[in-house]
N, C-alpha and C. Protein backbone atom coordinates (compact mmCIF):
# COMPACT_ATOMS: atom_id res chain seq x y z
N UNK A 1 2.64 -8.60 -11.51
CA UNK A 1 2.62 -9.44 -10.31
C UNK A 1 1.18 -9.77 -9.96
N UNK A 2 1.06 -11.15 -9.67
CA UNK A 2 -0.50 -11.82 -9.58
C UNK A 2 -0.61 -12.29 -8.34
N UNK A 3 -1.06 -11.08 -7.34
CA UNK A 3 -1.25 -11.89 -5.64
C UNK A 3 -1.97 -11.81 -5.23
N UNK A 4 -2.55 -12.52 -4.64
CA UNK A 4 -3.86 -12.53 -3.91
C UNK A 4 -4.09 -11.44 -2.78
N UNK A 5 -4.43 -10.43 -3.10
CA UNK A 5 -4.51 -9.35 -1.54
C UNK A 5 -5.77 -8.85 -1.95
N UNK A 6 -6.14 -8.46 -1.16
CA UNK A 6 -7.64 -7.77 -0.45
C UNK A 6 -7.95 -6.74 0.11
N UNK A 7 -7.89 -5.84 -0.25
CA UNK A 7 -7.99 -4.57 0.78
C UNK A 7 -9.44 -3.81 0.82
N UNK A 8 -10.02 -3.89 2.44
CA UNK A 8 -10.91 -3.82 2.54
C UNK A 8 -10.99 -1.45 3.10
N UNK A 9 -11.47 -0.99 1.95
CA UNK A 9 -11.40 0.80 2.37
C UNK A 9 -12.57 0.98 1.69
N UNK A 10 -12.37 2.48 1.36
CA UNK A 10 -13.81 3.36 0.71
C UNK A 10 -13.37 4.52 0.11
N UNK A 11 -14.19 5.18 -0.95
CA UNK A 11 -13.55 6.08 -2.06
C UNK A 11 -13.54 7.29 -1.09
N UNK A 12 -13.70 7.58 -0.04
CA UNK A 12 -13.42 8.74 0.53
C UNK A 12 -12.81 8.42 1.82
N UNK A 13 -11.70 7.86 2.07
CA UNK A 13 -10.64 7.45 2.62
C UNK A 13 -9.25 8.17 2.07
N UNK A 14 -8.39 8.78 2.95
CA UNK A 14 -7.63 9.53 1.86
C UNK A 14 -6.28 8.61 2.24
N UNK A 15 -6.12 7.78 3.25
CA UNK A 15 -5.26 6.67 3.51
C UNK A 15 -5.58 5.90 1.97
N UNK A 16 -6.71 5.48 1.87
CA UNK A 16 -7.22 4.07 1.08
C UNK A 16 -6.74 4.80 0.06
N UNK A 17 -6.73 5.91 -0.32
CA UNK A 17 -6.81 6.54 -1.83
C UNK A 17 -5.00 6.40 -1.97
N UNK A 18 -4.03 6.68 -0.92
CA UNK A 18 -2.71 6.96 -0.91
C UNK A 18 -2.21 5.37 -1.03
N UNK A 19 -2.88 4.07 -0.43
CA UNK A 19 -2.87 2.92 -0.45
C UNK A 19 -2.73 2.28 -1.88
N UNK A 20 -4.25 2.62 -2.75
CA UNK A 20 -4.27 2.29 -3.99
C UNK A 20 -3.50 2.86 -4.57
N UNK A 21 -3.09 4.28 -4.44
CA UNK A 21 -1.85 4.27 -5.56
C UNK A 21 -0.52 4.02 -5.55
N UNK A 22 0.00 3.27 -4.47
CA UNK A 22 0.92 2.60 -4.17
C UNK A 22 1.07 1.00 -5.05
N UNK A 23 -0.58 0.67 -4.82
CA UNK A 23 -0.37 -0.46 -5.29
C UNK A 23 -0.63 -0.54 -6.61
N UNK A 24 -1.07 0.50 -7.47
CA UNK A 24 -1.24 0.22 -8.71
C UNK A 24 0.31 1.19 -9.37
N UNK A 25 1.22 2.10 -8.62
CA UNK A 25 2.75 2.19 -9.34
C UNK A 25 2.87 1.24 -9.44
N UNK A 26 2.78 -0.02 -8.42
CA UNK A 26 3.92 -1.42 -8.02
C UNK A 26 3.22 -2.16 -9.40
N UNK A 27 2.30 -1.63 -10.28
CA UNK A 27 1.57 -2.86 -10.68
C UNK A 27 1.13 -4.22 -9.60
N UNK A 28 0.56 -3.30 -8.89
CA UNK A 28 0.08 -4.92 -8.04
C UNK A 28 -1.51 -4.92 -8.41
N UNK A 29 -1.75 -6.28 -8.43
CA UNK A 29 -3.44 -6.46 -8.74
C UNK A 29 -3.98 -6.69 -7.19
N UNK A 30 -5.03 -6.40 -7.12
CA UNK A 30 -5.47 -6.57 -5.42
C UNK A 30 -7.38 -6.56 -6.09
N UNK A 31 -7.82 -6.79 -4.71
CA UNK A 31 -9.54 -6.96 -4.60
C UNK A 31 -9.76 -5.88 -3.69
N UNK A 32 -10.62 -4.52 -4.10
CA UNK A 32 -10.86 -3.85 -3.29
C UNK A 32 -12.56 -4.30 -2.82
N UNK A 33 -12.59 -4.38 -1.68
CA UNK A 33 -13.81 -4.36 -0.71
C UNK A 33 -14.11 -3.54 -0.31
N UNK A 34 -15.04 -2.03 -1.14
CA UNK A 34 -15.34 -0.97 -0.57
C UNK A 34 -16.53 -0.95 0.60
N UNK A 35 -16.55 -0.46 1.42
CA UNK A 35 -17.33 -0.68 2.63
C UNK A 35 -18.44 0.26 2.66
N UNK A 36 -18.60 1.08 1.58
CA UNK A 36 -19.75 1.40 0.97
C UNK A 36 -20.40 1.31 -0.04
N UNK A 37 -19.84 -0.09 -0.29
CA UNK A 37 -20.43 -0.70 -1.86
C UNK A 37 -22.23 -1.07 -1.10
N UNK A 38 -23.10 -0.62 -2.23
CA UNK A 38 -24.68 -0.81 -1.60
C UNK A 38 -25.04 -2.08 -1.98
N UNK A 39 -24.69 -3.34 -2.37
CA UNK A 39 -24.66 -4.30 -1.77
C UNK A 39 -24.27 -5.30 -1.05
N UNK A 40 -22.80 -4.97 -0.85
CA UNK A 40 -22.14 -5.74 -0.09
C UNK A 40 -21.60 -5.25 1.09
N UNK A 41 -21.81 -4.15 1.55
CA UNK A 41 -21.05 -3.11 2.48
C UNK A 41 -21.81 -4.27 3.62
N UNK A 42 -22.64 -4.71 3.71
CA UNK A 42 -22.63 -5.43 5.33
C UNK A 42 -21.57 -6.70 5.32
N UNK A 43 -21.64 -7.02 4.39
CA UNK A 43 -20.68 -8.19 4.38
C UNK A 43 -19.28 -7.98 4.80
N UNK A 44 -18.87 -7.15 3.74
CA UNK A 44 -17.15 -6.40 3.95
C UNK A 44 -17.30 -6.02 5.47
N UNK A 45 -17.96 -4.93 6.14
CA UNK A 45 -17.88 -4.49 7.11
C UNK A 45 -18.13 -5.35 8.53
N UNK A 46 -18.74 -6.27 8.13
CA UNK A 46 -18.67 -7.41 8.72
C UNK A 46 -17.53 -8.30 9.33
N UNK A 47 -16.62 -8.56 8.55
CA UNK A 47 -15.77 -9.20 7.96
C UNK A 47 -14.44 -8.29 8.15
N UNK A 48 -14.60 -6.84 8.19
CA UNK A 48 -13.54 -6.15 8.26
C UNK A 48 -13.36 -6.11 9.64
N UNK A 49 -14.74 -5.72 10.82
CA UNK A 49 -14.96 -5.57 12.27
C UNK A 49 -14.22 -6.91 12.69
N UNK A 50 -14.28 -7.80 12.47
CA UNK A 50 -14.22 -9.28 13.04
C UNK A 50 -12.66 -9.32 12.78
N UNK A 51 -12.27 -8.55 11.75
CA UNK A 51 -10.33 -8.62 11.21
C UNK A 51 -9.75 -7.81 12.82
N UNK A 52 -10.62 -6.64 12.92
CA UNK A 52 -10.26 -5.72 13.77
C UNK A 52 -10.46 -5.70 15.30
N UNK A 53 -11.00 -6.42 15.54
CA UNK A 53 -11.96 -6.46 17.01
C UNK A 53 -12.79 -5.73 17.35
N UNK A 54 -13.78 -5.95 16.09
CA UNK A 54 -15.01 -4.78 16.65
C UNK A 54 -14.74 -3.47 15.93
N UNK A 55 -13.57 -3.20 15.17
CA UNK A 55 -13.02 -1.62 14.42
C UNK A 55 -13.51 -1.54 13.02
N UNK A 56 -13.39 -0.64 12.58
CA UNK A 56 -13.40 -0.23 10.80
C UNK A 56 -12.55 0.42 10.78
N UNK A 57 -11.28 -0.62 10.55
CA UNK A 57 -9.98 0.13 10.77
C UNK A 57 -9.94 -0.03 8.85
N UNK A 58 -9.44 1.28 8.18
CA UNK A 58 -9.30 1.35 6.56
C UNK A 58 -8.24 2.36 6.46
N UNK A 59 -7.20 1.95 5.09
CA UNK A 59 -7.55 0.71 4.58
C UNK A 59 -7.03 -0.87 5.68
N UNK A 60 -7.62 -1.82 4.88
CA UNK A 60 -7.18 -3.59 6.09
C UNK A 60 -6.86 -4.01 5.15
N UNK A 61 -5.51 -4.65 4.63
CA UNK A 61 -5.45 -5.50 3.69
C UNK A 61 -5.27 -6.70 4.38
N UNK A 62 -5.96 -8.18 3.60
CA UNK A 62 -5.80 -9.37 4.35
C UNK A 62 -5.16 -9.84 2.60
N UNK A 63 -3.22 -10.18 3.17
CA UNK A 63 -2.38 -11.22 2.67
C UNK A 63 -2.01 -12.52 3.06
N UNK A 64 -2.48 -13.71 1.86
CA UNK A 64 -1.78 -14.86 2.60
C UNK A 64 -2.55 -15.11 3.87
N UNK A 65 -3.67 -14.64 4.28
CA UNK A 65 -3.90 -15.11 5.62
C UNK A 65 -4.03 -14.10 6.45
N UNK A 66 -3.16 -13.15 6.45
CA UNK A 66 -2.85 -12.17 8.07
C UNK A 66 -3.68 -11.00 7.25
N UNK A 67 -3.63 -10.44 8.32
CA UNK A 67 -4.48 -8.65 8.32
C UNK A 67 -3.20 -7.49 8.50
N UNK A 68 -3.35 -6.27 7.89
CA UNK A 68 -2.34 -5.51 8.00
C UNK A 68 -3.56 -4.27 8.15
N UNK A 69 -4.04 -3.93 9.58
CA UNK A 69 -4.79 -2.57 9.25
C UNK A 69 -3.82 -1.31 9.69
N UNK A 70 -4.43 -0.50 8.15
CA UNK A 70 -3.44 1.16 7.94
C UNK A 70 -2.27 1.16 8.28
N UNK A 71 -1.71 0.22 7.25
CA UNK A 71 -0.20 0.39 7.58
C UNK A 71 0.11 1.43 7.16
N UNK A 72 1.06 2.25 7.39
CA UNK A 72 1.79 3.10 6.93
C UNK A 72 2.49 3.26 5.65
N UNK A 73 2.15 4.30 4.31
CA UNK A 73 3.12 3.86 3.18
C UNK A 73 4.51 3.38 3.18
N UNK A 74 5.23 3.64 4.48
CA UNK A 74 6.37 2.99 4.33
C UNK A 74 6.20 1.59 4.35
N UNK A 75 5.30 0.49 5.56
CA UNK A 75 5.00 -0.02 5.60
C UNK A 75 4.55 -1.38 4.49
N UNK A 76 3.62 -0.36 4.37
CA UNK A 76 2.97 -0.82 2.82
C UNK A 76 3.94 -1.74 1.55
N UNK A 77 5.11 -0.49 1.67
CA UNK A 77 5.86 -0.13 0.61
C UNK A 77 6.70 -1.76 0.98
N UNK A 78 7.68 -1.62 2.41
CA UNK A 78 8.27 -3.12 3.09
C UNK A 78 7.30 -4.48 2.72
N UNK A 79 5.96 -4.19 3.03
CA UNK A 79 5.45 -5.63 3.06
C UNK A 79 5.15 -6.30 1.69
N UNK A 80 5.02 -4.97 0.74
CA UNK A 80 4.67 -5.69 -0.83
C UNK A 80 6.04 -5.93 -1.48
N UNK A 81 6.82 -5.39 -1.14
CA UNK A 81 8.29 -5.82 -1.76
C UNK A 81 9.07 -7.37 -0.52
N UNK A 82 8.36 -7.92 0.28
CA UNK A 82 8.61 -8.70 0.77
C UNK A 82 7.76 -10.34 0.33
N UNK A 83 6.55 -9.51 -0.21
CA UNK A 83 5.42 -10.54 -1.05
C UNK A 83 6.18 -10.84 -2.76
N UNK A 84 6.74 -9.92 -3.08
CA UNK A 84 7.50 -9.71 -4.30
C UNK A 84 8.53 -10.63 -4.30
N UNK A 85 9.06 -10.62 -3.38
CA UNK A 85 10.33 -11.19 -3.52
C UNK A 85 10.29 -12.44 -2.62
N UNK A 86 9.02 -12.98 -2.27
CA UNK A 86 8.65 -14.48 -1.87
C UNK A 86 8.76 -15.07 -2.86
């Protein structure tokens, strides 16, 4: 499955870590935006605050448009099988 998602976390996130392996059982491809990547972390974090109102809420995935920050694996689990089956 080839979808455009984005999820903006960091390798010591234990949400982000439970996140990615959700999405790589599903085989889903995604763009991770680590927020301590040392050159881009102002950008992402930038960009993540402005998703959030001012938060570093992780993980944030932005689908299609909308923001989903720390959904819940159940969550998670509903919204990619709802992208699946678009």
């Amino acid at each position: 499955m080839n979808t455009n998602i984005i999820m903006y976390g960091a390798d010591w996130c234990h949400d982000c870590m439970a996140a990615k392996a959700i999405l790589e059982e599903k085989k889903i491809s995604y763009e991770l935006r680590d927020i301590t990547d040392p050159i881009h972390k102002d950008e992402y974090i930038e960009k993540l605050t402005e998703l959030n109102d001012g938060k570093r809420i992780i993980p944030t995935f932005v689908i299609g448009g909308n923001h989903y920050p720390n959904p819940k694996p159940s969550e998670l689990h509903n919204l990619l099988e709802k992208i699946k089956n678009a």
